[in-house]
Protein backbone atom coordinates (compact mmCIF):
# COMPACT_ATOMS: atom_id res chain seq x y z
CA UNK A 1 -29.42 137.83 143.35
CA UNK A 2 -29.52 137.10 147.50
CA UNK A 3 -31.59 133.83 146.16
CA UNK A 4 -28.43 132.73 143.74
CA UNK A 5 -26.27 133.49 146.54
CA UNK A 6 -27.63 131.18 149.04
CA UNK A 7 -28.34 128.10 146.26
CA UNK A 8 -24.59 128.63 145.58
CA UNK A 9 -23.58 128.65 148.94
CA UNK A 10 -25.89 124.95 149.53
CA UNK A 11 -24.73 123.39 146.70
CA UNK A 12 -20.99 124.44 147.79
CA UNK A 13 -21.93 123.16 151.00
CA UNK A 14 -23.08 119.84 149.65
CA UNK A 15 -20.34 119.47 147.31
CA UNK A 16 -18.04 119.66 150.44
CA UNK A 17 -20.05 117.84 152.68
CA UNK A 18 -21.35 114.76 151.09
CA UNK A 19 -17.90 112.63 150.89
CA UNK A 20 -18.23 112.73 154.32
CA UNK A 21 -21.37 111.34 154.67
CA UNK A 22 -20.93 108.98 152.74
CA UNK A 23 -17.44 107.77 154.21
CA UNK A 24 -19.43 107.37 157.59
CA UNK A 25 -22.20 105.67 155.77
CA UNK A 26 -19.63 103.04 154.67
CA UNK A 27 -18.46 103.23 158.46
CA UNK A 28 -21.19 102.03 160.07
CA UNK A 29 -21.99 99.18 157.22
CA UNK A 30 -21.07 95.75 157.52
CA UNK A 31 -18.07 94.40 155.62
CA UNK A 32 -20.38 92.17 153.54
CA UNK A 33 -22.87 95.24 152.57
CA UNK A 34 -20.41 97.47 151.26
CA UNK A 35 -19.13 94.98 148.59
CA UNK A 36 -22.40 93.44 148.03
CA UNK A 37 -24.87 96.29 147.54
CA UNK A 38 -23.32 99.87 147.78
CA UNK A 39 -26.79 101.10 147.94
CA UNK A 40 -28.85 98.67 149.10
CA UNK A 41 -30.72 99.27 153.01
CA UNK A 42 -28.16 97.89 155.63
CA UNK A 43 -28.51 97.23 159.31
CA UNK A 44 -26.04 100.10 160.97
CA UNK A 45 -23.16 98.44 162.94
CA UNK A 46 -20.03 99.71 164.57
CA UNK A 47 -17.92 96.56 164.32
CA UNK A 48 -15.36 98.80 161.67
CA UNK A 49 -14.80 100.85 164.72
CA UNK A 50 -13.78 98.24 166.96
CA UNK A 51 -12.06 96.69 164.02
CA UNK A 52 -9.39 99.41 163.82
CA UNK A 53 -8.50 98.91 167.54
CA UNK A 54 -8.25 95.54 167.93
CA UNK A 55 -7.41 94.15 164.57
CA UNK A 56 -5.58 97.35 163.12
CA UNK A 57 -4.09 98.78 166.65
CA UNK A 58 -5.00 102.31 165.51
CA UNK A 59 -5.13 103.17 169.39
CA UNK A 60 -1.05 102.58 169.24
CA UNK A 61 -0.34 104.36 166.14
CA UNK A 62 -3.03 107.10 168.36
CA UNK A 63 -0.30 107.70 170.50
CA UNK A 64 2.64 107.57 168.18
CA UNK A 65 1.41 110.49 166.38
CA UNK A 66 0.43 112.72 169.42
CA UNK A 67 3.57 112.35 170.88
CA UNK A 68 5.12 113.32 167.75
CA UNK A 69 2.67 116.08 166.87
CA UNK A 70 3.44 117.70 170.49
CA UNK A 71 7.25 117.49 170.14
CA UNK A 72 6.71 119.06 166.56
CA UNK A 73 4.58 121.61 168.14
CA UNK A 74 7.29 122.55 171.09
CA UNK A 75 10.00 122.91 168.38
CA UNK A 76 8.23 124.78 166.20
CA UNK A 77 6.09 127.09 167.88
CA UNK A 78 9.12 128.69 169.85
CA UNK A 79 11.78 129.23 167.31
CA UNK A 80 9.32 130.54 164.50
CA UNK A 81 7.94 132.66 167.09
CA UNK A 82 11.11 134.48 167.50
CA UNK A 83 12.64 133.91 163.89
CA UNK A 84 9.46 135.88 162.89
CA UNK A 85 10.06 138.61 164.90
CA UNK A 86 14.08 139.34 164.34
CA UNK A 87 13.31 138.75 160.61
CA UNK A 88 10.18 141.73 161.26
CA UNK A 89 11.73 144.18 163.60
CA UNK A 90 15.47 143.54 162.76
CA UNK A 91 16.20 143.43 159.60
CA UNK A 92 19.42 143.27 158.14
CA UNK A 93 21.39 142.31 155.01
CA UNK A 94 19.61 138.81 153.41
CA UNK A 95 16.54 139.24 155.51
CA UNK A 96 14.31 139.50 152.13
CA UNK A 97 16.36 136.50 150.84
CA UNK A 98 15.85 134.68 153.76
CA UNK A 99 11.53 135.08 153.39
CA UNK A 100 11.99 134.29 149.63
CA UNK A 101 14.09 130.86 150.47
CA UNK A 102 10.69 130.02 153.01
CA UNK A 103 8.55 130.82 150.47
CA UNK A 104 10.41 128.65 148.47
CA UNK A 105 10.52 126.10 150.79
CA UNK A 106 6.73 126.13 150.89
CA UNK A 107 6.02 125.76 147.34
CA UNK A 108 8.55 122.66 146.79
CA UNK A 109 6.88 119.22 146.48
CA UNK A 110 7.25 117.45 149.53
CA UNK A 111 8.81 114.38 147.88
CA UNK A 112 11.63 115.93 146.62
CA UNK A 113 12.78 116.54 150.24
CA UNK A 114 12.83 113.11 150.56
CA UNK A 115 16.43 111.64 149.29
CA UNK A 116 18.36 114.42 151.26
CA UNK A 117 16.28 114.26 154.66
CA UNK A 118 16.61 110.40 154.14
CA UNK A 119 20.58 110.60 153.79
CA UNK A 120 20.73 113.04 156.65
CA UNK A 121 18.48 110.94 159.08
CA UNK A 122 20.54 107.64 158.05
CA UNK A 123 24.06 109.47 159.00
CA UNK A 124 22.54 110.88 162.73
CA UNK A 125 21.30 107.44 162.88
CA UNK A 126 17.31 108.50 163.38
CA UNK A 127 16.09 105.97 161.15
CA UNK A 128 12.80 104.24 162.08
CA UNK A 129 12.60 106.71 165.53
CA UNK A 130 10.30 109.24 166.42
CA UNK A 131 13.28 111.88 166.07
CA UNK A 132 13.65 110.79 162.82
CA UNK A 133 9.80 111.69 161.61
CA UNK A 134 9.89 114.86 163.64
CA UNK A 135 12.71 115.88 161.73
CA UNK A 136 10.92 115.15 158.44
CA UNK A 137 7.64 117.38 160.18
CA UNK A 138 9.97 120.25 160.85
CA UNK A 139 11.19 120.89 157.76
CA UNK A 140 7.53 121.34 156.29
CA UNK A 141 6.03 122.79 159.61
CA UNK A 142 8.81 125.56 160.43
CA UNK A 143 9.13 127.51 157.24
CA UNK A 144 4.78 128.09 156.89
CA UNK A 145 4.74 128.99 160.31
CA UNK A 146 7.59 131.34 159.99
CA UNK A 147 5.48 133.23 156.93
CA UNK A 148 2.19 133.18 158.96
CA UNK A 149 4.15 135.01 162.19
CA UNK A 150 6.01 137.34 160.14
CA UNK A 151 2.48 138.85 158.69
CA UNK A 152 1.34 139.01 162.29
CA UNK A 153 4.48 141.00 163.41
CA UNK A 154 3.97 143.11 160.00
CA UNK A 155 0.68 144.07 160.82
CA UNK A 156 1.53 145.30 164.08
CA UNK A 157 1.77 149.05 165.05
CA UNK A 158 5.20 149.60 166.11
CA UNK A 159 4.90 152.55 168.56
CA UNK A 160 3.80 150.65 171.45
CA UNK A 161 7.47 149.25 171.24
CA UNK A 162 9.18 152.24 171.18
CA UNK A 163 7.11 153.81 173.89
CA UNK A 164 8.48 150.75 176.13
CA UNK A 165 12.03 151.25 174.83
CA UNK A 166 12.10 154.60 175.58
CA UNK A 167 10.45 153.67 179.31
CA UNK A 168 13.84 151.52 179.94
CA UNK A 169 12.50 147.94 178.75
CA UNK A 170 14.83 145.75 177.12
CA UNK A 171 14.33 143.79 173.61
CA UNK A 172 13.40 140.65 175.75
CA UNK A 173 11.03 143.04 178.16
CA UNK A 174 9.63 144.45 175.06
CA UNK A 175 9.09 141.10 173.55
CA UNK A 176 7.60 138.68 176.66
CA UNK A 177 5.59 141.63 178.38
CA UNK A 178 4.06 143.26 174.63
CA UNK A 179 4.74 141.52 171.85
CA UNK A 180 3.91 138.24 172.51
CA UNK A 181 0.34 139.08 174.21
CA UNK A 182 -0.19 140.28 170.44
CA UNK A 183 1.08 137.76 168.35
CA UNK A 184 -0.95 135.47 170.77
CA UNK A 185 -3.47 135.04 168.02
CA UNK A 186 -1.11 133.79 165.46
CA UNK A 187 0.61 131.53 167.38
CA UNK A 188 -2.57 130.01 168.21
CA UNK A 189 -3.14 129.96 163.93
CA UNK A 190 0.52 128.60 163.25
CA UNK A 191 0.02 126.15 166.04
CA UNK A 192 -3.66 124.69 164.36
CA UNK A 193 -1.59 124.32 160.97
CA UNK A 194 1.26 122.80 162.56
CA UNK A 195 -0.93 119.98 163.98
CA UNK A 196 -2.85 119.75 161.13
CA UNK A 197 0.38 119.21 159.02
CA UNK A 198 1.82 116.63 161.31
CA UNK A 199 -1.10 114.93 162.06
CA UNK A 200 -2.25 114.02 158.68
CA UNK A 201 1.61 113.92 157.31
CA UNK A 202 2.21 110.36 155.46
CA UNK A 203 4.94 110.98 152.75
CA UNK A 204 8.21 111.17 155.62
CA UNK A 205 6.52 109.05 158.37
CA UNK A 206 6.41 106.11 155.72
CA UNK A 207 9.87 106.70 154.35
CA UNK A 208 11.84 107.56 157.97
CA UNK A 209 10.28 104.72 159.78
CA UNK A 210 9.05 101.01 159.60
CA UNK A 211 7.83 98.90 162.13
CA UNK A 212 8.68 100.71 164.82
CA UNK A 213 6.88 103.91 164.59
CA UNK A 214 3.93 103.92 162.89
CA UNK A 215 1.99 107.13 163.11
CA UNK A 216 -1.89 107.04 162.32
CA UNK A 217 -2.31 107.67 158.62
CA UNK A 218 0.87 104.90 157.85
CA UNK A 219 -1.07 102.31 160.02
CA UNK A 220 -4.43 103.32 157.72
CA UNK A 221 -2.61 102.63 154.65
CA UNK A 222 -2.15 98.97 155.93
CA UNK A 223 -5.81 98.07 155.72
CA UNK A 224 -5.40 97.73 151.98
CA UNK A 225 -2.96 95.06 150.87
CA UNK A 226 -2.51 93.05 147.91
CA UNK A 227 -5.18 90.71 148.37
CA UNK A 228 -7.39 92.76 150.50
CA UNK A 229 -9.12 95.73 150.95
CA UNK A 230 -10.67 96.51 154.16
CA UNK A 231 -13.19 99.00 152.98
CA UNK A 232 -15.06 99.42 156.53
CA UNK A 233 -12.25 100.14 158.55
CA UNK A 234 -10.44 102.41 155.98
CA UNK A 235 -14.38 104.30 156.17
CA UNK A 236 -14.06 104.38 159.87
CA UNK A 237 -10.31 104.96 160.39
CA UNK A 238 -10.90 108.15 158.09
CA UNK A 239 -14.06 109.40 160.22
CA UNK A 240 -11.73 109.06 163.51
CA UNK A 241 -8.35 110.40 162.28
CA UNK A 242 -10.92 113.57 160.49
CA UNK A 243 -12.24 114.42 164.13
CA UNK A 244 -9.65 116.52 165.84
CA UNK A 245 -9.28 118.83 162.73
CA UNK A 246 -12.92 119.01 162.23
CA UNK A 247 -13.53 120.17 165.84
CA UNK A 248 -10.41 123.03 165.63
CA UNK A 249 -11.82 123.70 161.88
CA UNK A 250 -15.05 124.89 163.32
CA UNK A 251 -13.67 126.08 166.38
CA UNK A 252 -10.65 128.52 165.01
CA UNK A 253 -11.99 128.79 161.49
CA UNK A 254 -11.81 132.82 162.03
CA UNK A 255 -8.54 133.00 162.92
CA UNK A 256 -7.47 130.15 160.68
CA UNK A 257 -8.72 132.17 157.68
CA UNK A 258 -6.63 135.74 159.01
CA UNK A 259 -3.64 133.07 159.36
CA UNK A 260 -3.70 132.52 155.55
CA UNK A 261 -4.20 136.09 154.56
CA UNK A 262 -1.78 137.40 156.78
CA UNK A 263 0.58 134.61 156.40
CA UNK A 264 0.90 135.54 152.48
């Protein structure tokens, strides 16, 4: 049975693993290889990497999205932090609603968003501006990170703050000086899932901007055009826009996985 286990757990692991491998194979092949001979031997080259910097200015679009991703971050972090905790330790009349509506929110195709966000962004003038793409983040980012932090504050024991409420502390003292020391660990999860939403987010930064702003994965999507496909650099671009969730997938996997169950 432990033998089954573990040749289920490598051929999982392989299943998982091996479009990877084979995306940075086709990274580090030459332009002529890959539509030549998929298989064939191949002398390793990093020209696609260069390619996507110099040809593709994927160091720009680098920057684009981190500023966005940070501003996204700053928003959300704070208010779900809070909106979490008034929704867990206050409730009141439509609090129950209010966690059905962000479930709801959640489980809505992120196209449909589209018309509405697109009307709204067009009237406050945000159109083809990083405001305008953050807005389009928030509304997917805030309402997941509002679920995960509510399961945090669920989970924990409440007579810690009532022992500081009955030693004279405030709801603010109670909140900065022992509440948020606990929910430190899901902030940290709804933080790695709000990156990981905005970073890889396509659908609003391609509708709410142009020329302009071009985040990473919108700049990506212009290696392939109508009479060409640039097959190494689309192989490389996806290897270097996979690394920074990789390394926080492997680092905060633990607490990424609590995050879910908690979260729902």
């Amino acid at each position: 049975m432990r033998l089954l286990t573990w040749i289920s757990l490598i051929l999982i692991v392989i299943v998982i693993l091996s479009p990877i491998a084979w995306l940075f194979v086709l990274s580090i092949k030459p332009e002529a290889a890959i539509m030549s001979s998929p298989f064939g031997p191949f002398e390793p080259t990093f020209e696609n990497y260069v390619a996507i910097f110099e040809r593709f200015r994927l160091d720009v679009a680098t920057q684009t999205s981190l500023l966005i991703v940070f501003i996204v971050l700053a928003i959300t972090v704070p208010i779900s932090t809070l909106a979490a905790y008034s929704l867990s330790r206050f409730p009141f009349r439509g609090a129950q609603w209010i966690l059905i509506f962000l479930v709801f929110c959640r489980m809505m195709v992120p196209s449909i968003l589209i018309l509405p966000l697109f009307q709204v962004i067009s009237i406050l003038g945000l159109r083809d501006t990083i405001w305008g793409v953050v807005l389009g983040h928030l509304s997917w980012t805030l309402p997941f990170a509002i679920l995960i932090l509510h399961g945090f504050c669920e989970e924990m024991p409440r007579d810690v703050e009532e022992a500081a409420q009955l030693d004279g502390l405030g709801v603010w003292g109670i909140f900065w000086k022992i509440v948020f020391p606990l929910m430190a660990p899901g902030v940290g999860v709804a933080s790695l899932f709000t990156f990981g939403t905005s970073w890889g987010e396509f659908l609003f930064a391609v509708a709410f901007s142009t020329v302009d702003v071009r985040t990473g994965p919108v700049q990506i999507s212009l290696m392939t055009t109508q009479y060409k496909v640039w097959w190494g650099a689309l192989a490389a671009s996806g290897i270097y826009w996979s690394i920074p969730m990789m390394v926080m997938a492997i680092l905060f996997n633990r607490y990424m996985t609590r995050g879910l169950r908690l979260g729902f």
